[in-house]
Protein backbone atom coordinates (compact mmCIF):
# COMPACT_ATOMS: atom_id res chain seq x y z
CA UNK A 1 -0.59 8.55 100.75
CA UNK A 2 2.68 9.61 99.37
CA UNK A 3 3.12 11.95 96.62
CA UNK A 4 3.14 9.99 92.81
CA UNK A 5 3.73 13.64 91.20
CA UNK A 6 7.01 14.88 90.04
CA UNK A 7 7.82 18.47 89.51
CA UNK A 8 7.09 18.56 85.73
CA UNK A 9 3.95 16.24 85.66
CA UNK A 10 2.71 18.99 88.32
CA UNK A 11 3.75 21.81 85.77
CA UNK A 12 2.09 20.70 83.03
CA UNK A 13 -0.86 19.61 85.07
CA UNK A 14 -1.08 23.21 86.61
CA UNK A 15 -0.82 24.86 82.71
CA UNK A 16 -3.58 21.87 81.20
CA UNK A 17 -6.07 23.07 84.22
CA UNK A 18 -5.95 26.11 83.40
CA UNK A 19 -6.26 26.08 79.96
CA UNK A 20 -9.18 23.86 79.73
CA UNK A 21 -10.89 26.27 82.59
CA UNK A 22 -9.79 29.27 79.84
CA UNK A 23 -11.42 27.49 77.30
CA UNK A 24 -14.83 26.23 79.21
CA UNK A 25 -15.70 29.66 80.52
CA UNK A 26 -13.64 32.50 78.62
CA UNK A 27 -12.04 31.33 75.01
CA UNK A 28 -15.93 31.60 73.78
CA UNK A 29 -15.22 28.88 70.78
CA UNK A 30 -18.39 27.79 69.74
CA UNK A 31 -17.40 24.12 70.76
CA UNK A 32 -18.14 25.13 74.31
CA UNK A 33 -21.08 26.37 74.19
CA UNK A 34 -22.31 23.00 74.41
CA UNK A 35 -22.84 21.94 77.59
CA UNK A 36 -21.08 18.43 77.97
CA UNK A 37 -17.83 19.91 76.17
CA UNK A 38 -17.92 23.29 78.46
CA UNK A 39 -18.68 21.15 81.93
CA UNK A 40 -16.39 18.30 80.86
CA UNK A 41 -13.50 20.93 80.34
CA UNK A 42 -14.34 22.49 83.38
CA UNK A 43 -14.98 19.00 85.69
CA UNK A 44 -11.65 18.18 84.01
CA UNK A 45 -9.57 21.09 84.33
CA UNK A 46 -10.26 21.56 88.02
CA UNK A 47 -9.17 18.06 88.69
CA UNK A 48 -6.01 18.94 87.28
CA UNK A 49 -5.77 21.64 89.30
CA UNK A 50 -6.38 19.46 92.14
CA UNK A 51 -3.95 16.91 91.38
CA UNK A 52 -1.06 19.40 90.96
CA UNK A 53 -1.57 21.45 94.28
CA UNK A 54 -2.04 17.85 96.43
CA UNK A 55 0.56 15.62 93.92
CA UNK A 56 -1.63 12.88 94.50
CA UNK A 57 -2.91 11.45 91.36
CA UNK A 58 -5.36 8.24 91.95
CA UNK A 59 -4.71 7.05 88.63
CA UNK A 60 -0.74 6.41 88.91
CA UNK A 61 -1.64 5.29 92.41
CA UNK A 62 -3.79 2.13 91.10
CA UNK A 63 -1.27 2.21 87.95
CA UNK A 64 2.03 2.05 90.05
CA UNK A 65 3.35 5.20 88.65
CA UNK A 66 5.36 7.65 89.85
CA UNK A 67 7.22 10.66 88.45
CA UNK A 68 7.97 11.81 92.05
CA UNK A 69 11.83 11.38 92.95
CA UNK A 70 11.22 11.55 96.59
CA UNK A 71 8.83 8.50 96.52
CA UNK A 72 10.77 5.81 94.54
């Protein structure tokens, strides 16, 4: 597969994984104490993680989309 994920999209990617992983395991907000919130941030976050490091997202695959220059 060719990359579908620009520089920016894999930025802010990067900075959303992280934060939700922050918020699942360390931010101890009472919202995530529950377990689908603090799992679902979690399950989320690393998949954003994911996406950034391989620039492969499945989504703007099936959609068509992509913010990567190199792959227009």
């Amino acid at each position: 597969m060719k990359p579908n994920v620009g520089t920016i999209d894999r930025i802010l990617r990067f900075a959303l994984g992280l934060v939700l992983l922050y918020l699942a395991f360390l931010s101890g907000l009472p919202l995530f104490d529950a377990p689908l919130y603090k799992y679902g941030a979690a399950i989320i976050g690393i998949v954003m993680l994911v996406v950034a490091a391989l620039r492969i997202c499945p989504i703007y695959a099936i959609l068509g989309i992509r913010t990567c220059p190199a792959a227009r």
